[in-house]
C-alpha atoms as a PDB file:
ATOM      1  CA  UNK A   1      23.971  60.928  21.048  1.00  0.00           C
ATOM      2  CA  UNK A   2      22.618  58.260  18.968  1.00  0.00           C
ATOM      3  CA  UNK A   3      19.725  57.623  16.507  1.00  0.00           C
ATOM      4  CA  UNK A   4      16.068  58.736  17.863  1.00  0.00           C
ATOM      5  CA  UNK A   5      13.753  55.552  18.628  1.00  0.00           C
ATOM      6  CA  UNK A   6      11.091  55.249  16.095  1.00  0.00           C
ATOM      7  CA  UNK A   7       8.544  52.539  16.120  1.00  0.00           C
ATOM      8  CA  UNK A   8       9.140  49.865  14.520  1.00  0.00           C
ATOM      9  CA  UNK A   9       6.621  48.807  10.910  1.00  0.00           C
ATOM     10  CA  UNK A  10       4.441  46.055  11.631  1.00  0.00           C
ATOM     11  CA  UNK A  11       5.635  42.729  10.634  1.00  0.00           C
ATOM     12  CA  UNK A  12       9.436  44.544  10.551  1.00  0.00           C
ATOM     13  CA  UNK A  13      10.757  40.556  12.068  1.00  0.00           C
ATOM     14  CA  UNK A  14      10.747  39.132   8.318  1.00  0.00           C
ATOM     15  CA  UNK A  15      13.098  42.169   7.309  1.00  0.00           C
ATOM     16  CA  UNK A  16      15.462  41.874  10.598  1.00  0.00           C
ATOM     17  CA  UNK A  17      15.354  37.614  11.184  1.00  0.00           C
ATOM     18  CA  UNK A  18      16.973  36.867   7.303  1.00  0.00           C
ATOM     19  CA  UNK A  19      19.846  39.224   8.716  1.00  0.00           C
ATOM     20  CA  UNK A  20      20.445  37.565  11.619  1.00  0.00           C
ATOM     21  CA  UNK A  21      24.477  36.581  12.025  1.00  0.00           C
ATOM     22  CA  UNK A  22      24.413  32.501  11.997  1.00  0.00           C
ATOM     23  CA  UNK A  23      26.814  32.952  15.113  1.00  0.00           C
ATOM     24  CA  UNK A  24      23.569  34.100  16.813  1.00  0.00           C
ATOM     25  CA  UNK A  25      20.477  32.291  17.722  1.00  0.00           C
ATOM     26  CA  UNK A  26      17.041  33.539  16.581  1.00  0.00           C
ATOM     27  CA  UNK A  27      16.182  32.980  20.718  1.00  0.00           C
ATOM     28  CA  UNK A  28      19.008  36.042  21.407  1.00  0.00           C
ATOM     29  CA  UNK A  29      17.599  38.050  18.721  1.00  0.00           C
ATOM     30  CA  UNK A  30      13.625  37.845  19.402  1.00  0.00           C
ATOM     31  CA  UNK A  31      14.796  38.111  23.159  1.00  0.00           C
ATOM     32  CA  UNK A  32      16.805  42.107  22.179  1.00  0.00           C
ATOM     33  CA  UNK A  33      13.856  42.563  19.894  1.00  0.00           C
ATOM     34  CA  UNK A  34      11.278  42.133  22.442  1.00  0.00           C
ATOM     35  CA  UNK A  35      13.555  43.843  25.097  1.00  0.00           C
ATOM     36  CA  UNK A  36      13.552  46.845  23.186  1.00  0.00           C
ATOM     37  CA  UNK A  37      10.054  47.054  22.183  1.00  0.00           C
ATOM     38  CA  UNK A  38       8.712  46.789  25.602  1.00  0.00           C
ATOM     39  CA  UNK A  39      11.109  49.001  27.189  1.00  0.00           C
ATOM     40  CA  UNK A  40      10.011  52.748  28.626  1.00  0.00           C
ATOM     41  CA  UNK A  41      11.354  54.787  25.668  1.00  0.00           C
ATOM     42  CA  UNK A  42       9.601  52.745  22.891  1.00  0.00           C
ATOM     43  CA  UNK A  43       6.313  52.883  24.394  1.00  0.00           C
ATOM     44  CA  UNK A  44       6.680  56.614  24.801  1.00  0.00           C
ATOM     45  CA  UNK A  45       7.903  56.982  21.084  1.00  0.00           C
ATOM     46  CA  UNK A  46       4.684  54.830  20.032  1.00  0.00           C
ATOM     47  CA  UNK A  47       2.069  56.956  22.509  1.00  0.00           C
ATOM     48  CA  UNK A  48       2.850  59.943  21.204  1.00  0.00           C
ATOM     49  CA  UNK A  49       0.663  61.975  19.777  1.00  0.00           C
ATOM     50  CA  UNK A  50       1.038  62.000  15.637  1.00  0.00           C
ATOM     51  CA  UNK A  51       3.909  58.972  15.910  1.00  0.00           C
ATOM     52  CA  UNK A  52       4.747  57.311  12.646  1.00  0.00           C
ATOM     53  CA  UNK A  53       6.327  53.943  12.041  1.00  0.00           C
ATOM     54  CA  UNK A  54       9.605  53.206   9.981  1.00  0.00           C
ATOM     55  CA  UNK A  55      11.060  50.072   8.377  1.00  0.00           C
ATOM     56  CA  UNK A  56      14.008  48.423   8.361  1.00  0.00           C
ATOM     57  CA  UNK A  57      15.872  51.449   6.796  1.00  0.00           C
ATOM     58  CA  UNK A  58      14.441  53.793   9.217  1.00  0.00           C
ATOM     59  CA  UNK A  59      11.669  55.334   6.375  1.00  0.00           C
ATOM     60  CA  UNK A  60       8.230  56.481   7.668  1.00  0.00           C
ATOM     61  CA  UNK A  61       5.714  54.163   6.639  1.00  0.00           C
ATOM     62  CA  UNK A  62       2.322  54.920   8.216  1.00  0.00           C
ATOM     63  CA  UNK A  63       1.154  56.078  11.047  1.00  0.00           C
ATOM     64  CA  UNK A  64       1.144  53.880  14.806  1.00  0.00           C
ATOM     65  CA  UNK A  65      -2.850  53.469  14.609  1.00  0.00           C
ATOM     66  CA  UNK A  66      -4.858  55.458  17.838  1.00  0.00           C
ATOM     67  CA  UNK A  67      -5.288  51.475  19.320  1.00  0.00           C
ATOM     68  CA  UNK A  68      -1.269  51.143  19.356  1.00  0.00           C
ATOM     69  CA  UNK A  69      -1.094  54.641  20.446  1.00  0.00           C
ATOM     70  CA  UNK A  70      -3.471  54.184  23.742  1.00  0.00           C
ATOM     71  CA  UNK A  71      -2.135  50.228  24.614  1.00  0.00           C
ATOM     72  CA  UNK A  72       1.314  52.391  24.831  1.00  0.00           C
ATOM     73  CA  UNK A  73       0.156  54.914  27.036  1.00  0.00           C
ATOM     74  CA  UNK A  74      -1.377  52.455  29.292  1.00  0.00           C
ATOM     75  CA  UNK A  75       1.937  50.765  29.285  1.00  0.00           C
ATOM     76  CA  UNK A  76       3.962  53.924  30.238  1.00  0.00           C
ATOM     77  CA  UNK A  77       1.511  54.856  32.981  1.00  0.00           C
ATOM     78  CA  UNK A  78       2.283  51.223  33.966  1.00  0.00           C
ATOM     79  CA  UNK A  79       6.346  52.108  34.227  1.00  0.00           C
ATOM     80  CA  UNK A  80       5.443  55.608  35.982  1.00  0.00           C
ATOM     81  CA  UNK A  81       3.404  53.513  38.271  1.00  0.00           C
ATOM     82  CA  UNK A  82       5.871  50.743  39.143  1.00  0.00           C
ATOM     83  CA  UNK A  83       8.688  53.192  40.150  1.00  0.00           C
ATOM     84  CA  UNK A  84       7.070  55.706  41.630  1.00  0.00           C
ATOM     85  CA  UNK A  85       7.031  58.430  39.195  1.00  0.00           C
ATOM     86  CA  UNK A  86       3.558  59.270  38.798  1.00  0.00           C
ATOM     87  CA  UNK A  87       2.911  62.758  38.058  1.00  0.00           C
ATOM     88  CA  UNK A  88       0.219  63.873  35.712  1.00  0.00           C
ATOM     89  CA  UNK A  89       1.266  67.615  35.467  1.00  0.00           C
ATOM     90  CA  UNK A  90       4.444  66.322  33.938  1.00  0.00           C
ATOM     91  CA  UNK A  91       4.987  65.439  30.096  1.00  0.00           C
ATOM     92  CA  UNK A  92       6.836  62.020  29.432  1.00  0.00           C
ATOM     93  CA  UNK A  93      10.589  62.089  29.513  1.00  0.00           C
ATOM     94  CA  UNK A  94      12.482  62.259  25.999  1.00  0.00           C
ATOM     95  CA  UNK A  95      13.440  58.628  25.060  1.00  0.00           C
ATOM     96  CA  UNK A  96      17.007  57.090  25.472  1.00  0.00           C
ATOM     97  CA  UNK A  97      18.462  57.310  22.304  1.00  0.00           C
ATOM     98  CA  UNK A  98      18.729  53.353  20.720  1.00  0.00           C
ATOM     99  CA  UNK A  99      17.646  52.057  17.476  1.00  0.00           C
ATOM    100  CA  UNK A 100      18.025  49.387  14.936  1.00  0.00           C
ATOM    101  CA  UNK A 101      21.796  50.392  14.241  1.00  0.00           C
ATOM    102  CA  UNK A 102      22.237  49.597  18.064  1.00  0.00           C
ATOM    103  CA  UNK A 103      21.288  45.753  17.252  1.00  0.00           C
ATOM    104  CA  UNK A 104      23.578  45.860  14.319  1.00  0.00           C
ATOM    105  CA  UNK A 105      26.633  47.369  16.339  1.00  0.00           C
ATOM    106  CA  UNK A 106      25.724  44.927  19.262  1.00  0.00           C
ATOM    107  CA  UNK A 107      26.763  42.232  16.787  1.00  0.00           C
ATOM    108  CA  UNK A 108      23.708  40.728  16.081  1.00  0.00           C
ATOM    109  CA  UNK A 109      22.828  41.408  12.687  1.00  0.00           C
ATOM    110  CA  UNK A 110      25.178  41.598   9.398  1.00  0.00           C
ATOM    111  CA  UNK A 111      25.090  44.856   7.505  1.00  0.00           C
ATOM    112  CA  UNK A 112      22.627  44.305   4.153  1.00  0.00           C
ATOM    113  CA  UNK A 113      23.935  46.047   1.573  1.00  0.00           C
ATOM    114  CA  UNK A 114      21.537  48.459  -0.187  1.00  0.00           C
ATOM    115  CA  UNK A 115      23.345  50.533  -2.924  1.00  0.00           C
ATOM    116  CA  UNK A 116      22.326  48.009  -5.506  1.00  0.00           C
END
């Protein structure tokens, strides 16, 4: 299985953009960054209850603030809406596992080297 999806710090596109491969265009990344911020499983990992929010190298950094929190459960009801799978007696689904090392084995980013 893969890394567990954390939300993301606030302001965490100055870290990722200066890493950005020059093969790539800022366009593709913005377009997998804002793919994978509005998908399902990051809008569960943001609405839950006590979530925290990590930077570039995955530390916790604060907590998602109880605005964040409810503007992500509105979105997930949205998703449960859309396909059908409204049920309140049942508790969100675990999220797909994805994370900033997907973007960086997709190819997207270079590897920033941090044992200085």
């Amino acid at each position: 299985m893969g890394d567990p999806i954390r939300p993301f710090a606030l302001g965490l596109w100055n870290e990722i953009r200066p890493l950005l491969k020059p093969e790539f265009s800022v366009t593709a990344l913005r377009k997998a960054m804002a793919t994978y911020v509005h998908s399902r499983s990051y809008q569960i990992a943001v609405a839950r209850p006590g979530s925290v929010r990590h930077d570039i190298n995955g530390t916790p950094v604060g907590p998602v603030s109880d605005g964040d929190r409810s503007d992500a459960n509105q979105k997930y009801e949205g998703f449960k809406a859309r396909d059908g799978s409204h049920n309140p007696k049942s508790a969100p689904p675990l999220p797909t596992p994805a994370s900033k090392s997907d973007v960086i084995r997709a190819g997207l980013l270079k590897l920033k080297d941090t044992s200085r």
